[in-house]
N, C-alpha and C. Protein backbone atom coordinates (compact mmCIF):
# COMPACT_ATOMS: atom_id res chain seq x y z
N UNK A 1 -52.45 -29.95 350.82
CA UNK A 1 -52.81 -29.21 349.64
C UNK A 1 -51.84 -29.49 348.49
N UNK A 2 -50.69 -29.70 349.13
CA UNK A 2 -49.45 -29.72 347.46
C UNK A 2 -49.27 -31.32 346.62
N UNK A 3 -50.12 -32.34 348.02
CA UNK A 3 -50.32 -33.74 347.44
C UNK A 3 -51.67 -33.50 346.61
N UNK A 4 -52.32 -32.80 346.74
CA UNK A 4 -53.67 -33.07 345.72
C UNK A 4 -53.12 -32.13 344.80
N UNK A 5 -52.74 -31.00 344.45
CA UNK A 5 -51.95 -30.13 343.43
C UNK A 5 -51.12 -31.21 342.59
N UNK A 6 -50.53 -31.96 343.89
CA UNK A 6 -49.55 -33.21 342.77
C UNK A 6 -50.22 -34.73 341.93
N UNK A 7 -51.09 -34.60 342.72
CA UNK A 7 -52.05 -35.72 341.67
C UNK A 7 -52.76 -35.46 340.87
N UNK A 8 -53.06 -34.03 341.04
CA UNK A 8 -54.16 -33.33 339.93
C UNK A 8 -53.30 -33.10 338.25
N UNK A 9 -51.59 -32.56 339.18
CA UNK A 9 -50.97 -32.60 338.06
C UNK A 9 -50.82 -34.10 337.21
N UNK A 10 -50.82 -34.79 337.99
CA UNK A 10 -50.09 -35.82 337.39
C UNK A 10 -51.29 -36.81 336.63
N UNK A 11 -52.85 -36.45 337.26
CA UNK A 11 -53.92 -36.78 336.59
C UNK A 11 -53.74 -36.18 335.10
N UNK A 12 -53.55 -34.85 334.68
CA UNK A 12 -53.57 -34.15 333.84
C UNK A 12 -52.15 -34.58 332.63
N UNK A 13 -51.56 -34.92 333.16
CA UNK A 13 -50.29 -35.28 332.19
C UNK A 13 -50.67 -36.79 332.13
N UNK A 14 -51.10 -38.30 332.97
CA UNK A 14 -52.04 -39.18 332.26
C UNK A 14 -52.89 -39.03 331.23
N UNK A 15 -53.97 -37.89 331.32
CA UNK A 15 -54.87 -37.66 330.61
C UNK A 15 -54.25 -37.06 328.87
N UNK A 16 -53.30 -35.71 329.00
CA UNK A 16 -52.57 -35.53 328.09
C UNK A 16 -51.87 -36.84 327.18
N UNK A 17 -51.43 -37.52 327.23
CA UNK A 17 -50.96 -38.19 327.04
C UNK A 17 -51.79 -39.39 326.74
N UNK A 18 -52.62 -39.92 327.10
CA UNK A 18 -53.50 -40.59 326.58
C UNK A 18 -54.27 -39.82 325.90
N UNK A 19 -54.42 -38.59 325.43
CA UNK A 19 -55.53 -37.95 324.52
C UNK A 19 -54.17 -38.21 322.82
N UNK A 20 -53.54 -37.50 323.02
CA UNK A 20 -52.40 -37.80 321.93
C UNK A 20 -52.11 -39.35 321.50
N UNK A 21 -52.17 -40.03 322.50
CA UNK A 21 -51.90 -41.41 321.71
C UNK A 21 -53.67 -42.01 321.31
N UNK A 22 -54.49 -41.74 321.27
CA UNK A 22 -55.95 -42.02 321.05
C UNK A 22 -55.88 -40.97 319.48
N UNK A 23 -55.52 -39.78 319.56
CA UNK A 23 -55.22 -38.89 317.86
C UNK A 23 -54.58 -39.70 317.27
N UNK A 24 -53.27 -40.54 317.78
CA UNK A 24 -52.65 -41.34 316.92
C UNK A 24 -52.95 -41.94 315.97
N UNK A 25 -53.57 -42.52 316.96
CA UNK A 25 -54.53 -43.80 316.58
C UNK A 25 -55.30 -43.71 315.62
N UNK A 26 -56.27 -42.95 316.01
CA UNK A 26 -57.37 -42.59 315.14
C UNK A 26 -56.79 -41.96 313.19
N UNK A 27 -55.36 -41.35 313.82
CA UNK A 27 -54.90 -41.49 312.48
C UNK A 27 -54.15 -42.21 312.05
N UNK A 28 -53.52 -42.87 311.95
CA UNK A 28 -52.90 -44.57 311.88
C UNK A 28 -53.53 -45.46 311.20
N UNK A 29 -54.63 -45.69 311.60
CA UNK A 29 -55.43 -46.87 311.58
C UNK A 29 -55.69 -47.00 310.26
N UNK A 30 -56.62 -45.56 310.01
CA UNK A 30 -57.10 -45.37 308.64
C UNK A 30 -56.05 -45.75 307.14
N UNK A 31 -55.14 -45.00 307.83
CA UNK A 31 -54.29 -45.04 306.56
C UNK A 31 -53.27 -46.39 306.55
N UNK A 32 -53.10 -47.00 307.29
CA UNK A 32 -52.57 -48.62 307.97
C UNK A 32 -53.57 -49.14 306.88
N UNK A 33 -54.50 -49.08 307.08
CA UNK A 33 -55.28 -50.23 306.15
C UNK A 33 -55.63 -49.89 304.75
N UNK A 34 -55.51 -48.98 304.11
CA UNK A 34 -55.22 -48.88 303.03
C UNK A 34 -54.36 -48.62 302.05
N UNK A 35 -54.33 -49.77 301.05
CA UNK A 35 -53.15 -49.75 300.15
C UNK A 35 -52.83 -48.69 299.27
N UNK A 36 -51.89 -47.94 299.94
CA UNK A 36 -51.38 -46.58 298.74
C UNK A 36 -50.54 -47.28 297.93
N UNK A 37 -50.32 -46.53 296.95
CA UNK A 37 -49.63 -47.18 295.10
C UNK A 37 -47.78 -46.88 295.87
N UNK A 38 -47.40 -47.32 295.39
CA UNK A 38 -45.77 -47.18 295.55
C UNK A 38 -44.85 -47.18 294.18
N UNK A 39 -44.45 -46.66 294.10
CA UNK A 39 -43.21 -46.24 293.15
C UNK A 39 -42.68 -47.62 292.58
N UNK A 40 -42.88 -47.74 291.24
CA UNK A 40 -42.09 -49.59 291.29
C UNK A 40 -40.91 -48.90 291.22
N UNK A 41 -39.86 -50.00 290.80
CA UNK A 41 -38.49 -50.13 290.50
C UNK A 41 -38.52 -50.87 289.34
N UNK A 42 -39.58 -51.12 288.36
CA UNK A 42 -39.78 -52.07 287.45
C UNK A 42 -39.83 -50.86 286.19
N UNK A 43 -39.00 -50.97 284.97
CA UNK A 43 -39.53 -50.22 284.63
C UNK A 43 -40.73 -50.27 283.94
N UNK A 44 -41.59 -51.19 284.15
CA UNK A 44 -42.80 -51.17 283.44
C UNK A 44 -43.70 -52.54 283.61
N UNK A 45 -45.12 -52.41 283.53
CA UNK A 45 -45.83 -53.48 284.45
C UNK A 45 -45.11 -54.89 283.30
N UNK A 46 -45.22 -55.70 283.63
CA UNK A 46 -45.06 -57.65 283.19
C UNK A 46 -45.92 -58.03 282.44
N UNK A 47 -46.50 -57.01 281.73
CA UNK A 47 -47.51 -57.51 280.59
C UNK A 47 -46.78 -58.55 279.23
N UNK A 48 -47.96 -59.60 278.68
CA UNK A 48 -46.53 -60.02 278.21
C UNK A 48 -47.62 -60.90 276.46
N UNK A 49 -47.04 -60.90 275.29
CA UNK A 49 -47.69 -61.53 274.40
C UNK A 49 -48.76 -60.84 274.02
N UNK A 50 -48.43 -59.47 273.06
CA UNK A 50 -50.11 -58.79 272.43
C UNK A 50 -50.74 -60.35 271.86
N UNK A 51 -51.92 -59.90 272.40
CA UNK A 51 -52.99 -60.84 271.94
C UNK A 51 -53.76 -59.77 270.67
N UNK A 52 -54.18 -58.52 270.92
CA UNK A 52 -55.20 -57.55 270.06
C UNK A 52 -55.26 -56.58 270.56
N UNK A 53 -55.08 -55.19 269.65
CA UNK A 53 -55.33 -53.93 269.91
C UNK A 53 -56.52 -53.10 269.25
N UNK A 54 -57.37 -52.90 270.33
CA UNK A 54 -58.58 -52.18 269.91
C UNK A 54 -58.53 -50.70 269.96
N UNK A 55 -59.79 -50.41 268.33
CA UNK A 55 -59.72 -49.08 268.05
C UNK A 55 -60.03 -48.22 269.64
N UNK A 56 -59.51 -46.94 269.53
CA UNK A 56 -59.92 -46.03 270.50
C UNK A 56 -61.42 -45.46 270.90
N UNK A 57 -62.11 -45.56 271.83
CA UNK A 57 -63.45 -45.54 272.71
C UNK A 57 -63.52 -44.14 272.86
N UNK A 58 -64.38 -43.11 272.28
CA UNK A 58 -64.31 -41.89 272.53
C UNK A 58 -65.73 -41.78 273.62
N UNK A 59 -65.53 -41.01 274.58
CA UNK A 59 -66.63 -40.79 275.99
C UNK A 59 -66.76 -39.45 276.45
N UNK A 60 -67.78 -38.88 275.55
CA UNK A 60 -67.70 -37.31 275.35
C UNK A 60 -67.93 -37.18 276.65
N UNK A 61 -68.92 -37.83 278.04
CA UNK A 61 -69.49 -36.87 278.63
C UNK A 61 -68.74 -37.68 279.82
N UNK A 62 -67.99 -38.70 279.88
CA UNK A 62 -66.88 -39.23 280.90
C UNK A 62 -65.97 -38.12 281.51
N UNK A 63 -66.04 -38.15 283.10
CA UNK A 63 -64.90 -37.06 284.02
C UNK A 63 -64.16 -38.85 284.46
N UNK A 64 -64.40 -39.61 284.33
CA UNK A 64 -63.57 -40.79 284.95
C UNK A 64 -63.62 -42.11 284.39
N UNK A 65 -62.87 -43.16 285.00
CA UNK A 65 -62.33 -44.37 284.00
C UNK A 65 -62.11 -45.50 285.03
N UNK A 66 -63.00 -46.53 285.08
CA UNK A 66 -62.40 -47.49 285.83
C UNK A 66 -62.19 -49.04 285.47
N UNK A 67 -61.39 -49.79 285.67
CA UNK A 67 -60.77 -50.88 285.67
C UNK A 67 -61.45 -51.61 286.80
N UNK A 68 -61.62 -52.78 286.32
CA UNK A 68 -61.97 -54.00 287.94
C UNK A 68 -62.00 -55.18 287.45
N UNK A 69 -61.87 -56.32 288.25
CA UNK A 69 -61.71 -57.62 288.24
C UNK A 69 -63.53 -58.20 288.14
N UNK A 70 -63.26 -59.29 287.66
CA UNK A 70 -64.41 -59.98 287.50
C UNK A 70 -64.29 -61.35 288.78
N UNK A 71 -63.25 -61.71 288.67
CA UNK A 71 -62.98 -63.51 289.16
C UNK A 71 -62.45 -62.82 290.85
N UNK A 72 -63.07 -63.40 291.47
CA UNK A 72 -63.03 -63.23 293.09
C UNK A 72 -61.55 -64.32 293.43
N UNK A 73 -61.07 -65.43 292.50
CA UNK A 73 -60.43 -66.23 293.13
C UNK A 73 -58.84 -66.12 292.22
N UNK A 74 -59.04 -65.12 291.06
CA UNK A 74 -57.36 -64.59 290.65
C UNK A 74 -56.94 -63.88 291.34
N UNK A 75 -56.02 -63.69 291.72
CA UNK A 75 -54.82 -62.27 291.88
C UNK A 75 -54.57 -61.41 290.72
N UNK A 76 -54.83 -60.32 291.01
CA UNK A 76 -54.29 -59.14 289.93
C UNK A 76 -53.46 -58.16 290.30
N UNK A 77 -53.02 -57.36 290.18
CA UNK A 77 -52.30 -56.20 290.29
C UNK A 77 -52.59 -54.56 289.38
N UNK A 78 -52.72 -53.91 289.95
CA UNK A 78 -53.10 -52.62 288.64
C UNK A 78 -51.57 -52.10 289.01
N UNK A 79 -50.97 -51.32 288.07
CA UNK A 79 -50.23 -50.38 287.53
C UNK A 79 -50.82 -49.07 286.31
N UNK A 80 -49.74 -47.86 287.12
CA UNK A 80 -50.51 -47.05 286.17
C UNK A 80 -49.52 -46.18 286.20
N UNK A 81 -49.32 -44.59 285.09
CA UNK A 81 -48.23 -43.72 285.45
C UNK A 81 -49.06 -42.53 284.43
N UNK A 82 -49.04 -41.48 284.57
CA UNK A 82 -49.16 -40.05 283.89
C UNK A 82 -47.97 -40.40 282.57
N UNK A 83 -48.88 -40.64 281.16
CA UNK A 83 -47.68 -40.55 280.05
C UNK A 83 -47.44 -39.49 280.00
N UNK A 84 -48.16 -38.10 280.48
CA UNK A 84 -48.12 -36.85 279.96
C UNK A 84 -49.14 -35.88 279.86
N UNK A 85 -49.27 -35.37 278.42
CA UNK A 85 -50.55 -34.44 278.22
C UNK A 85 -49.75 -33.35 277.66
N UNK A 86 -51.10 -32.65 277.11
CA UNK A 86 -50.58 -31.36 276.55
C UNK A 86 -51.66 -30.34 276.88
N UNK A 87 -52.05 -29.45 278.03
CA UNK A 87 -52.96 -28.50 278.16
C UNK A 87 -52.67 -27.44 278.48
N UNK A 88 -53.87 -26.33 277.84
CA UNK A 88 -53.79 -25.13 278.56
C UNK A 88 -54.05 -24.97 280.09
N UNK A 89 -54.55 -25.66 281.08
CA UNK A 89 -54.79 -25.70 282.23
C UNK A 89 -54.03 -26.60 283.17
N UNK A 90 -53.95 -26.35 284.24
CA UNK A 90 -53.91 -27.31 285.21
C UNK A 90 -54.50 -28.72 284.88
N UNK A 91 -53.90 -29.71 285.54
CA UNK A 91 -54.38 -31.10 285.30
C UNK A 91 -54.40 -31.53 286.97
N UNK A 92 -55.04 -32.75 286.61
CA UNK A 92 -55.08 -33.32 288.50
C UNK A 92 -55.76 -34.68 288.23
N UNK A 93 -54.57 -35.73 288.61
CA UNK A 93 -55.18 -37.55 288.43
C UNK A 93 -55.75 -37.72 289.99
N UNK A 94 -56.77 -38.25 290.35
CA UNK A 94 -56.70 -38.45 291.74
C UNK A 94 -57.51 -39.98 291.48
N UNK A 95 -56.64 -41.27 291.94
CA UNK A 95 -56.81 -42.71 291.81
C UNK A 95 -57.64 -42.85 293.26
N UNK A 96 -59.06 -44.04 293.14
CA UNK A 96 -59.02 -44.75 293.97
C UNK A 96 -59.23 -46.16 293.99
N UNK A 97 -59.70 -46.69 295.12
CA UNK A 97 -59.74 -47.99 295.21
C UNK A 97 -60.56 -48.64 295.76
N UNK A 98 -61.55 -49.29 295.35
CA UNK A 98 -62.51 -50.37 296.17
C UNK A 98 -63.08 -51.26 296.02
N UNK A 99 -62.77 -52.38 297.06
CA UNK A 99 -63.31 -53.74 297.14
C UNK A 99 -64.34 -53.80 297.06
N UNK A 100 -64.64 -53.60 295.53
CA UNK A 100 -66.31 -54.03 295.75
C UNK A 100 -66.53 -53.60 293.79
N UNK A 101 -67.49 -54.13 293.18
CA UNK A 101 -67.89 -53.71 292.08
C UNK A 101 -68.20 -52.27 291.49
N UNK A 102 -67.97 -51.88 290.10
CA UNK A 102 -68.30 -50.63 289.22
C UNK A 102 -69.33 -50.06 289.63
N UNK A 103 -69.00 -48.98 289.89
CA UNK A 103 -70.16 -48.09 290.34
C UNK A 103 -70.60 -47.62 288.84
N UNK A 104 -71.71 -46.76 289.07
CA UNK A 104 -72.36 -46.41 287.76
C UNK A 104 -71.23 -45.34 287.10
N UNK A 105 -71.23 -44.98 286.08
CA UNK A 105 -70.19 -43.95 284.72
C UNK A 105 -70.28 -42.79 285.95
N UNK A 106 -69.09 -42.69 286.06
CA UNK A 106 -68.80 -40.76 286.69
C UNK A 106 -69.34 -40.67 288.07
N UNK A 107 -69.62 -41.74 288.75
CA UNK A 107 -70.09 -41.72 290.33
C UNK A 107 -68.15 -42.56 291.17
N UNK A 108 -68.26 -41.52 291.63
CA UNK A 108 -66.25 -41.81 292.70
C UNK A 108 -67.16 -42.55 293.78
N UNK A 109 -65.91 -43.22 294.16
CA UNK A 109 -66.19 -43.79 295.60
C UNK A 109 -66.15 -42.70 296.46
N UNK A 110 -66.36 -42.38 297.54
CA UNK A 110 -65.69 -41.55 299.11
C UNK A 110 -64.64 -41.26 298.80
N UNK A 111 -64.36 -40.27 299.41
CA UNK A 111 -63.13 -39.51 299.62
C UNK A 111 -61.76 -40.45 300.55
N UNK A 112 -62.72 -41.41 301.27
CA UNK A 112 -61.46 -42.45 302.26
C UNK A 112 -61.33 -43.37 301.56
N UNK A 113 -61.84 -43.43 299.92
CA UNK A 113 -61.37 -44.52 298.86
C UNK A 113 -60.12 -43.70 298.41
N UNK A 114 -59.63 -42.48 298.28
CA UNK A 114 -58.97 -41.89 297.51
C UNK A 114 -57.17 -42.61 297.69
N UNK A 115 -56.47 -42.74 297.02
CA UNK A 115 -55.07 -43.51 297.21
C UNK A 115 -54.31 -42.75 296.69
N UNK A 116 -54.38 -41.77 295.44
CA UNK A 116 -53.05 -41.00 295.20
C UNK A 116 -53.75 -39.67 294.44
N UNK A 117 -53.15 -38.68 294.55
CA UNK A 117 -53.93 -37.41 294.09
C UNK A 117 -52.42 -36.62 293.63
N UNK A 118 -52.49 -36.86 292.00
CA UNK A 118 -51.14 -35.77 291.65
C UNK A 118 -51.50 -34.72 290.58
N UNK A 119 -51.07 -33.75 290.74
CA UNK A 119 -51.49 -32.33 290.48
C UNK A 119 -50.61 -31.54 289.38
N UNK A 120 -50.61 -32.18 288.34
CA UNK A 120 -49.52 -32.04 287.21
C UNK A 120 -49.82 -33.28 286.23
N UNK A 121 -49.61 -32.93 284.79
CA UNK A 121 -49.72 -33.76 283.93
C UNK A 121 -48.12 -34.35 283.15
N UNK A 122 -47.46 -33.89 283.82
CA UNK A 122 -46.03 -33.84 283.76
C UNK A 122 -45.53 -35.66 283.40
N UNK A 123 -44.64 -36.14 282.77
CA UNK A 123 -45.09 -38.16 282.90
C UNK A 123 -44.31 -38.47 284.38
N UNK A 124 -44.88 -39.13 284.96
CA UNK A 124 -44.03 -39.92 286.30
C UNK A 124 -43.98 -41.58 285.81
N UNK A 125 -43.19 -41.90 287.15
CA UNK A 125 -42.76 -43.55 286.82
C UNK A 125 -43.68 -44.06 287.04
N UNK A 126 -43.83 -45.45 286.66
CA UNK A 126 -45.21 -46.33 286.79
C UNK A 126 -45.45 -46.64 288.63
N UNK A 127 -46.33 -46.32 288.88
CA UNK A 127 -47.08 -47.06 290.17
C UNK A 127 -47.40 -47.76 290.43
N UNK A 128 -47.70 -48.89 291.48
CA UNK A 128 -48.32 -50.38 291.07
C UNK A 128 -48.92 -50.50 292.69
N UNK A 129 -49.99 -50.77 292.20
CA UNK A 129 -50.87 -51.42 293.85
C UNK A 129 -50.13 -52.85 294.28
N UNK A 130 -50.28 -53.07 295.67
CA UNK A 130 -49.97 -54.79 296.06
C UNK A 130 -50.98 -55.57 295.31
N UNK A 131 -50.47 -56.93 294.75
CA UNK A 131 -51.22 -57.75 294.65
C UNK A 131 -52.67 -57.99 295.63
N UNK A 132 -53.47 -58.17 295.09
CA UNK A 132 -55.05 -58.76 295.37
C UNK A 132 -55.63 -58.97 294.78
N UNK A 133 -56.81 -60.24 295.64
CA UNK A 133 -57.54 -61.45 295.42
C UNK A 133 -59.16 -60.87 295.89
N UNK A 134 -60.07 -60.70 294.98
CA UNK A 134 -61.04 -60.75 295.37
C UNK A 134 -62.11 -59.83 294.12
N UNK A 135 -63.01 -59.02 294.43
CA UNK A 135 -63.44 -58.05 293.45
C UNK A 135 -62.79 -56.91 293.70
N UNK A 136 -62.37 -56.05 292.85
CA UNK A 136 -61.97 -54.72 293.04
C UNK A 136 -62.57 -53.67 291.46
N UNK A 137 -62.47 -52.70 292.41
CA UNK A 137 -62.90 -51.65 291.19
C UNK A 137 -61.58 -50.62 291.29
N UNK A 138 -61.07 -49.98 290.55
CA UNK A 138 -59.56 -48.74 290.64
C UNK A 138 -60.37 -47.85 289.36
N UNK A 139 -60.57 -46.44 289.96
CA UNK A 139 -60.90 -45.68 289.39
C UNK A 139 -59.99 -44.66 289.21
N UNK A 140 -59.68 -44.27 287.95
CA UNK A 140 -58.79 -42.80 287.48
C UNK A 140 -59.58 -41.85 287.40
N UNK A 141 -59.35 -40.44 287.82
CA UNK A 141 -60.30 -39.58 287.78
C UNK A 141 -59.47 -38.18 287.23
N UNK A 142 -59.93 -37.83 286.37
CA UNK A 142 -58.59 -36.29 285.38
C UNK A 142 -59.89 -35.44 286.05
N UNK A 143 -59.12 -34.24 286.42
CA UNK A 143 -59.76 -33.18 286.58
C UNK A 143 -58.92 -31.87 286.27
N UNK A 144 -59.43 -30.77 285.63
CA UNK A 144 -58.58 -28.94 285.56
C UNK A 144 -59.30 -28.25 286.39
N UNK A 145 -58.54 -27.19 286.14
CA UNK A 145 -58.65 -25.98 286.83
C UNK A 145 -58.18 -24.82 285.91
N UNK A 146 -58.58 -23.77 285.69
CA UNK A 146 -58.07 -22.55 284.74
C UNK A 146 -57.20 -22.32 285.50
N UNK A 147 -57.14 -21.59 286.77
CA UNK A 147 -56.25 -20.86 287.27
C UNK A 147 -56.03 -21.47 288.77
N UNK A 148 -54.64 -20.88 289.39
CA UNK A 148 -54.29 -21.64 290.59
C UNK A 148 -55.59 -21.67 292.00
N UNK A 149 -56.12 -20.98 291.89
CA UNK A 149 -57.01 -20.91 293.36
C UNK A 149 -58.58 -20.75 292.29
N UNK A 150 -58.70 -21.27 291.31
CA UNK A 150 -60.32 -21.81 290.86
C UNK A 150 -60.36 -23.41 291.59
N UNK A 151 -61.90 -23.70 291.80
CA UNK A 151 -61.80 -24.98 292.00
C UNK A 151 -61.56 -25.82 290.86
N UNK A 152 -61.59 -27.37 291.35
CA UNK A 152 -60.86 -28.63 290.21
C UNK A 152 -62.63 -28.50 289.62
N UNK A 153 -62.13 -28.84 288.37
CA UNK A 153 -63.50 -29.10 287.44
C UNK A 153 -63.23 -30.62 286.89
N UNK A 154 -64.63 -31.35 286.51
CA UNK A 154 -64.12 -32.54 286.19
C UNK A 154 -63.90 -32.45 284.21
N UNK A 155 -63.33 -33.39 284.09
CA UNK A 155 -63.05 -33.40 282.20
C UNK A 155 -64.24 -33.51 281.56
N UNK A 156 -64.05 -33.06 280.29
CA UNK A 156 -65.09 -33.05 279.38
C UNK A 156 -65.79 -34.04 278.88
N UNK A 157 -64.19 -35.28 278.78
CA UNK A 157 -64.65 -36.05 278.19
C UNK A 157 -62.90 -37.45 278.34
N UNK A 158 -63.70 -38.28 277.45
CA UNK A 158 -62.17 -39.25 277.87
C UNK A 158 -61.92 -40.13 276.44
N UNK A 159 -60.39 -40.56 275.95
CA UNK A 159 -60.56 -41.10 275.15
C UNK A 159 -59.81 -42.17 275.49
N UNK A 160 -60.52 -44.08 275.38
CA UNK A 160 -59.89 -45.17 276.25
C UNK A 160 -59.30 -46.20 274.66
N UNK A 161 -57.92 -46.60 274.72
CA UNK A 161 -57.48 -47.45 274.05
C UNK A 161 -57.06 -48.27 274.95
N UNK A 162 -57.42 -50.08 274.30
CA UNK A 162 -57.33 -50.61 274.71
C UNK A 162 -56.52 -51.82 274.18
N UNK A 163 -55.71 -52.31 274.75
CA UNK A 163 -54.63 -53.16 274.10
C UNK A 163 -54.60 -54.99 275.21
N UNK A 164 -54.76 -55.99 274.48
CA UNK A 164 -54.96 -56.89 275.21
C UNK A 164 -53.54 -58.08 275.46
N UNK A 165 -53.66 -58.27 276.58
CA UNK A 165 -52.08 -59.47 276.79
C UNK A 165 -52.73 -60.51 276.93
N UNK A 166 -51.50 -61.53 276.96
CA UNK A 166 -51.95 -62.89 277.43
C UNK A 166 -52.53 -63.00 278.86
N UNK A 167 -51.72 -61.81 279.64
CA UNK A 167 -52.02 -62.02 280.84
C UNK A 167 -52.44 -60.49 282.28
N UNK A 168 -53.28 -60.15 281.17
CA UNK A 168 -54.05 -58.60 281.19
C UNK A 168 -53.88 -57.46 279.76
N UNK A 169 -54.29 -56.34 280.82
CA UNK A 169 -54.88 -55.71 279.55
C UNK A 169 -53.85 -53.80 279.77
N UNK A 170 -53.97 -53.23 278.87
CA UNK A 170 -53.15 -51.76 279.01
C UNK A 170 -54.26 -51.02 278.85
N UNK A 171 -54.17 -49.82 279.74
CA UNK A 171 -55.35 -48.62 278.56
C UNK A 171 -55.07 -47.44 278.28
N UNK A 172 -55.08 -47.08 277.57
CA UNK A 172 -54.19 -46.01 277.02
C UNK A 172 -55.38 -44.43 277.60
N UNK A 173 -55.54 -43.74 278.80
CA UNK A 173 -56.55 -42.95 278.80
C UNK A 173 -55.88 -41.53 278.44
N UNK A 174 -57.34 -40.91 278.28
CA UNK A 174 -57.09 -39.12 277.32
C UNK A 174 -57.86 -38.70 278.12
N UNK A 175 -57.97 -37.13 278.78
CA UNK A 175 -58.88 -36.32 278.75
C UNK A 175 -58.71 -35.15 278.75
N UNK A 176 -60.04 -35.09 278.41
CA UNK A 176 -60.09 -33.56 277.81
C UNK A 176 -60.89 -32.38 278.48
N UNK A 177 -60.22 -31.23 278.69
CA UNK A 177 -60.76 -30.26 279.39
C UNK A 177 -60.80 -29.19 278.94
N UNK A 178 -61.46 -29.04 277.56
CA UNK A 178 -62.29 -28.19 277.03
C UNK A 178 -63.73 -28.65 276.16
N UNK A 179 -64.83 -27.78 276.44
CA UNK A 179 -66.20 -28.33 276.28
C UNK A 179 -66.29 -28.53 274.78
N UNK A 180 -65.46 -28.24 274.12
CA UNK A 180 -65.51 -28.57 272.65
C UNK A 180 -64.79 -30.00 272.33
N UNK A 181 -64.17 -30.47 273.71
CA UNK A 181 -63.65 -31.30 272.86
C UNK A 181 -62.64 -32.03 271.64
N UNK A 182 -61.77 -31.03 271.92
CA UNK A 182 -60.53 -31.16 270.83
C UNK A 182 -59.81 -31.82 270.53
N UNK A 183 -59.34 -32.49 271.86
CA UNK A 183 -57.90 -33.71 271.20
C UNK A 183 -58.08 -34.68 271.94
N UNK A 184 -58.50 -34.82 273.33
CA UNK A 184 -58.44 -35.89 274.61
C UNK A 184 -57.22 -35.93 274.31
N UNK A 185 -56.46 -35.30 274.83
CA UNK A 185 -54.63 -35.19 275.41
C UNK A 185 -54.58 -34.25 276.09
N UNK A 186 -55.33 -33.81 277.40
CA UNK A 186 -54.50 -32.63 278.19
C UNK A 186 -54.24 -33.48 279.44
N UNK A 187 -54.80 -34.86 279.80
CA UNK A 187 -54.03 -35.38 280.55
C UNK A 187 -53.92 -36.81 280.10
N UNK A 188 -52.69 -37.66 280.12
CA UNK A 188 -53.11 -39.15 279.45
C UNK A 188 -52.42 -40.11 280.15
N UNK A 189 -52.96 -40.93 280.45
CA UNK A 189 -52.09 -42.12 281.60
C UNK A 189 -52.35 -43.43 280.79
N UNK A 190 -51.56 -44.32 281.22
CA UNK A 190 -51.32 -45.53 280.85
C UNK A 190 -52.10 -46.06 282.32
N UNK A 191 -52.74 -46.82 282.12
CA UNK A 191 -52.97 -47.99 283.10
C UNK A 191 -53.23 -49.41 282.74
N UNK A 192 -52.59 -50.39 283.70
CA UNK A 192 -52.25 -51.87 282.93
C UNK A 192 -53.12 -52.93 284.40
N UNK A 193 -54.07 -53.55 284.04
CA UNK A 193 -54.33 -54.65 285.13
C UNK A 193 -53.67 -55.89 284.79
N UNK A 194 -52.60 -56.65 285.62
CA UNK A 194 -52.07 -57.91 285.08
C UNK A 194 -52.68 -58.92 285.98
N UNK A 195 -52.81 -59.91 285.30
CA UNK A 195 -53.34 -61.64 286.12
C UNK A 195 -52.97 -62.49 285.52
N UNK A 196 -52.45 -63.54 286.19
CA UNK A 196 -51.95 -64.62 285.37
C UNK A 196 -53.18 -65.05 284.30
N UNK A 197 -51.98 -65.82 283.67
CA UNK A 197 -53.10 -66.33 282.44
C UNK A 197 -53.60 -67.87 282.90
């Protein structure tokens, strides 16, 4: 009786133990393969030689903003950072990322596209994805909130400047989270795609 008590135990602590390393896994994997943004040490993306700066793009009914590659066979890099903002509400950037072409105006990828979600309009240091080769789409997404426990609402609206290099482009984004529409500054990020020239 105390040898089958002892294999039953010892079945059960196999089993334990292979159930925890299978959770591992299952969470590992996911986030293993996708590229989260990292903190440069640069202070600022390698853009280099204004070529032309275009007037500002006002997008009354825009909650989001995306950047993507055209050429499957350059390397690019995105960089991006919160310049700031000035609002009465809560702010919230939440970036993603996907191999694959522009979705239609104001449609996000999935939620397992999502790569960085910061909750303050406060400025941080620039971010920069790893280099890649292929199609990509990187979507910025501003969203408020009135108060701490309302849900995130998306922006009203967005305002995109655009500034061109020899060897990519900057964009200067705004949005705005009131339905009138007042300034596009309650949240504003810089984002820069570079590729060689």
């Amino acid at each position: 009786m105390s040898t089958l008590c002892s294999i039953m135990q010892r079945r059960s602590l196999v089993y334990s133990v292979l159930g925890v390393a299978i959770a591992v896994l299952l969470i590992a994997f996911p986030l293993a393969t996708h590229s989260l943004a990292q903190r440069s040490t640069s202070a600022s993306p390698p853009l280099r030689n204004l070529v032309q700066e275009f007037d500002p793009v006002i997008m009354p009914e825009a909650t989001a903003y995306s950047v993507f590659t055209t050429n499957p066979d350059t390397p690019h890099q995105v960089w991006y950072r919160i310049s700031g903002g000035d609002a009465l509400f809560r702010q919230r950037l939440r970036v993603f990322v996907e191999n694959a072409s522009p979705r239609p105006q104001n449609q996000l990828p999935p939620e397992s596209a999502l790569r960085q979600e910061i909750t303050t309009n406060a400025p941080t240091g620039w971010f920069v994805f790893p280099s890649e080769t292929g199609i990509f789409t990187y979507y910025f997404d501003g969203d408020h909130r009135t108060t701490p426990n309302s849900p995130w609402e998306n922006a009203f609206g967005l305002k995109v400047k655009r500034t061109r290099f020899s060897n990519g482009n900057l964009y200067e984004l705004g949005f705005e989270d009131q339905a009138s529409l007042d300034d596009y500054n309650d949240l504003e990020l810089q984002v820069a795609i570079v590729q060689p020239s």
